[in-house]
Protein backbone atom coordinates (compact mmCIF):
# COMPACT_ATOMS: atom_id res chain seq x y z
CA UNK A 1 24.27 7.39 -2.34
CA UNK A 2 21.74 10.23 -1.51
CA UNK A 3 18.81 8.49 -3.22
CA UNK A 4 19.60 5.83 -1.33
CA UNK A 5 19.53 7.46 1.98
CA UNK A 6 16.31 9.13 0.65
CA UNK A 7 14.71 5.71 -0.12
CA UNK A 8 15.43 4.38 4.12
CA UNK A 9 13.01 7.30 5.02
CA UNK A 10 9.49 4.91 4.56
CA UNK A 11 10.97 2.10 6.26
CA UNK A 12 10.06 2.65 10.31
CA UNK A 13 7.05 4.48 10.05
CA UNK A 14 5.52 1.57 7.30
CA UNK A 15 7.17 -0.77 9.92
CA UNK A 16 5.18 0.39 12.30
CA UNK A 17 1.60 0.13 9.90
CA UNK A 18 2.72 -3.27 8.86
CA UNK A 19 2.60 -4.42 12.51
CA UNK A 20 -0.37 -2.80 13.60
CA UNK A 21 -2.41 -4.11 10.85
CA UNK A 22 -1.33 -7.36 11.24
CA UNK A 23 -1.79 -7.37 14.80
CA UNK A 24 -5.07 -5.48 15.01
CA UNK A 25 -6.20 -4.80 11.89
CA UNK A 26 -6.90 -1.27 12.72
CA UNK A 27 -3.72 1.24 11.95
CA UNK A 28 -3.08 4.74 13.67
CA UNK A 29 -4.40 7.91 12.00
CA UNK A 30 -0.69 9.25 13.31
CA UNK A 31 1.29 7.00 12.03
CA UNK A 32 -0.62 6.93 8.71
CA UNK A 33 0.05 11.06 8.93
CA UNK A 34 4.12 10.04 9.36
CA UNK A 35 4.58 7.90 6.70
CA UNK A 36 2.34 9.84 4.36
CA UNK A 37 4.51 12.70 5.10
CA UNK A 38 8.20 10.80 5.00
CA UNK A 39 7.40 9.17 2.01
CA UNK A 40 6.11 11.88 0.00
CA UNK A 41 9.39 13.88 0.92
CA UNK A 42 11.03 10.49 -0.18
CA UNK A 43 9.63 10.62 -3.21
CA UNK A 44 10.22 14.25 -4.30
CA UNK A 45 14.06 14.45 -3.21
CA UNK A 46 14.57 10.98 -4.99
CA UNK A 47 12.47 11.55 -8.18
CA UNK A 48 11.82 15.10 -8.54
CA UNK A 49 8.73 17.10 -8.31
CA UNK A 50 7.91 17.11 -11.91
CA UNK A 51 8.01 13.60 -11.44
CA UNK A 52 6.14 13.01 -8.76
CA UNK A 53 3.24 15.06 -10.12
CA UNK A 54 2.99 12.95 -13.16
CA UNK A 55 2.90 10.16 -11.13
CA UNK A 56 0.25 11.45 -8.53
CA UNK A 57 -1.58 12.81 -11.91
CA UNK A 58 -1.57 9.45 -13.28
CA UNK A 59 -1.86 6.60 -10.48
CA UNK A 60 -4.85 9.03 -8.56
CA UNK A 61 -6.99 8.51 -10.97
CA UNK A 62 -6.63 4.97 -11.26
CA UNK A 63 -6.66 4.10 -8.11
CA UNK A 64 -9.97 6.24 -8.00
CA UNK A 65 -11.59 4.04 -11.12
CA UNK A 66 -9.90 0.97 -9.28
CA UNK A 67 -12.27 2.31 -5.77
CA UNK A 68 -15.15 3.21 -8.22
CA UNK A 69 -15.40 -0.67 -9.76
CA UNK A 70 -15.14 -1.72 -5.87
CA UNK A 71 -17.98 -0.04 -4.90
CA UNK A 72 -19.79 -0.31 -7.68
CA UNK A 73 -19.20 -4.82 -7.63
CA UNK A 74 -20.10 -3.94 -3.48
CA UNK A 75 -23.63 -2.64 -4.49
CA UNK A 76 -24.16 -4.79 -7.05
CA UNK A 77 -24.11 -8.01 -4.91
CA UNK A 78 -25.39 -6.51 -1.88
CA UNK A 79 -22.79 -6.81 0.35
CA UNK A 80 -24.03 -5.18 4.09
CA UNK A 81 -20.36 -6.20 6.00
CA UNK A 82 -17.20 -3.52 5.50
CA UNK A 83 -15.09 -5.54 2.57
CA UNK A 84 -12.36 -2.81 2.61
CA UNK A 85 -11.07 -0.74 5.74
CA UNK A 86 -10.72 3.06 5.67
CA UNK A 87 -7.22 2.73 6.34
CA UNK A 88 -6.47 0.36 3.47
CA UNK A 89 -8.06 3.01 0.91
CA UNK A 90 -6.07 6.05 2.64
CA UNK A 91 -2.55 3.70 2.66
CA UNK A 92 -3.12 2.85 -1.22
CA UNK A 93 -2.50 6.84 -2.33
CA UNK A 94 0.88 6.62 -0.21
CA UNK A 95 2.50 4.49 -3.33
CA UNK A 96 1.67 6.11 -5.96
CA UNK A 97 4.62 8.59 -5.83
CA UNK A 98 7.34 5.71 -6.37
CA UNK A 99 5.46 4.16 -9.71
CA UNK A 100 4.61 5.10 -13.36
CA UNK A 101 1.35 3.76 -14.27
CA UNK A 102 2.37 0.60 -15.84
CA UNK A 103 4.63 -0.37 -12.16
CA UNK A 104 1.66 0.66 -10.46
CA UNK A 105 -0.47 -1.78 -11.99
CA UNK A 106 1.92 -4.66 -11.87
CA UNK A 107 2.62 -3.52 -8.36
CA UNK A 108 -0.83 -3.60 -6.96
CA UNK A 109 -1.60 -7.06 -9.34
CA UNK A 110 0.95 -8.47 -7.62
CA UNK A 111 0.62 -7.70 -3.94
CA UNK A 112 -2.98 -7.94 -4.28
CA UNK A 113 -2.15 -11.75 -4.94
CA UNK A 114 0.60 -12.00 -2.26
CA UNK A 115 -2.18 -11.15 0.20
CA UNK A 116 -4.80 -13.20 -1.12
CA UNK A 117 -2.08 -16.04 -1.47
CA UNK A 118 -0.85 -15.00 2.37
CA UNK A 119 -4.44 -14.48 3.99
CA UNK A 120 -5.07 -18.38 2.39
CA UNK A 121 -2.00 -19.53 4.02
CA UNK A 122 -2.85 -17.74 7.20
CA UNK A 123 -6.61 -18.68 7.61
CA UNK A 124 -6.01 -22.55 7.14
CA UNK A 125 -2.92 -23.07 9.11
CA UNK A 126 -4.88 -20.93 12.45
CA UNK A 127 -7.78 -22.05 14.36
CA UNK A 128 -9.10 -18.32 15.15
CA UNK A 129 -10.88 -17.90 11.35
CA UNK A 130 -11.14 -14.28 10.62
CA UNK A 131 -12.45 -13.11 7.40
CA UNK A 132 -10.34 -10.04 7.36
CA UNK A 133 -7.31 -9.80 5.06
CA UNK A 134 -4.42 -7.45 6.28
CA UNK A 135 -4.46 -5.45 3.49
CA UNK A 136 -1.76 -2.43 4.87
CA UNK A 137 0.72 -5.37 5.83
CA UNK A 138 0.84 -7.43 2.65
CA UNK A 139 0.81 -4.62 0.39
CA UNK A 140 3.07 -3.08 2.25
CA UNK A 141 5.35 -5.73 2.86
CA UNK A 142 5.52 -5.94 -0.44
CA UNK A 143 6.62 -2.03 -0.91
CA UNK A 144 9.09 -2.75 1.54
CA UNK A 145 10.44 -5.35 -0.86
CA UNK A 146 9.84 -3.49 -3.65
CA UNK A 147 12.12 -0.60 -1.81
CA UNK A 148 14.83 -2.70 -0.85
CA UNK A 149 15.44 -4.02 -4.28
CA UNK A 150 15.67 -0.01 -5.38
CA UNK A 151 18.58 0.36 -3.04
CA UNK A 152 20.18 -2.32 -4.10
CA UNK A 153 20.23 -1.63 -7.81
CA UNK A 154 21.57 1.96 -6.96
């Protein structure tokens, strides 16, 4: 029951993200702060430090490569316009705690398709066309999922 009650700790504060972003598209440095905070603490009384630090010593450095080939495609065809929000590459390094590699990967596969899937959905059924793609509220959305089916399995 304790790692359950542990897992509950991400839930408002990513509430709160998942709501701004998909309001505004714009999320608070604050909040950000809060649930970088409650679910790192999350993280270490549920999995363990040495844990954690494998993970964080794993997923970092993909997620860096995964930035790296972002930036690099950017340049590459030229692109002048933002493609990726500041707060969508700080919110990214919040997840990596709760994954191994391999989950990260299939993790961020598929909730990189939810939101492409959901931002399709969204842009034809709206007249107001944006060209932004809530990244922080599909992904996590997704986490949220991805959290509840955790408590339910222990």
């Amino acid at each position: 029951m304790h790692a359950a009650f542990v897992l509950l700790g991400p839930f408002v504060p990513l509430g709160v993200l998942i709501v701004s972003d998909w309001r505004r598209r714009c999320i608070s440095v604050a909040w950000l702060a809060i649930t970088a905070g409650v679910s790192f603490v999350s993280a270490l009384l549920c999995f363990g430090g040495t844990l954690v630090a494998a993970r964080l010593a794993t997923n970092l450095p993909f997620l860096a490569l995964l930035y790296g080939g972002l930036w690099f495609y950017l340049r590459l065809v030229r692109r002048r316009e933002r493609a990726i929000g500041l707060g969508d590459l700080l919110f990214l390094p919040l997840l990596t705690p709760f994954f191994d590699l391999y989950g990260f990967v299939l993790f961020l596969t598929g909730s990189f398709g939810v939101s492409l899937l959901g931002y399709g959905f969204v842009f034809s059924m709206t007249k107001q066309k944006t060209r932004s793609v809530p990244l922080v509220s599909t992904v996590g959305s997704c986490f949220l999922i991805y959290l509840t089916v955790r408590l339910w399995m222990i």
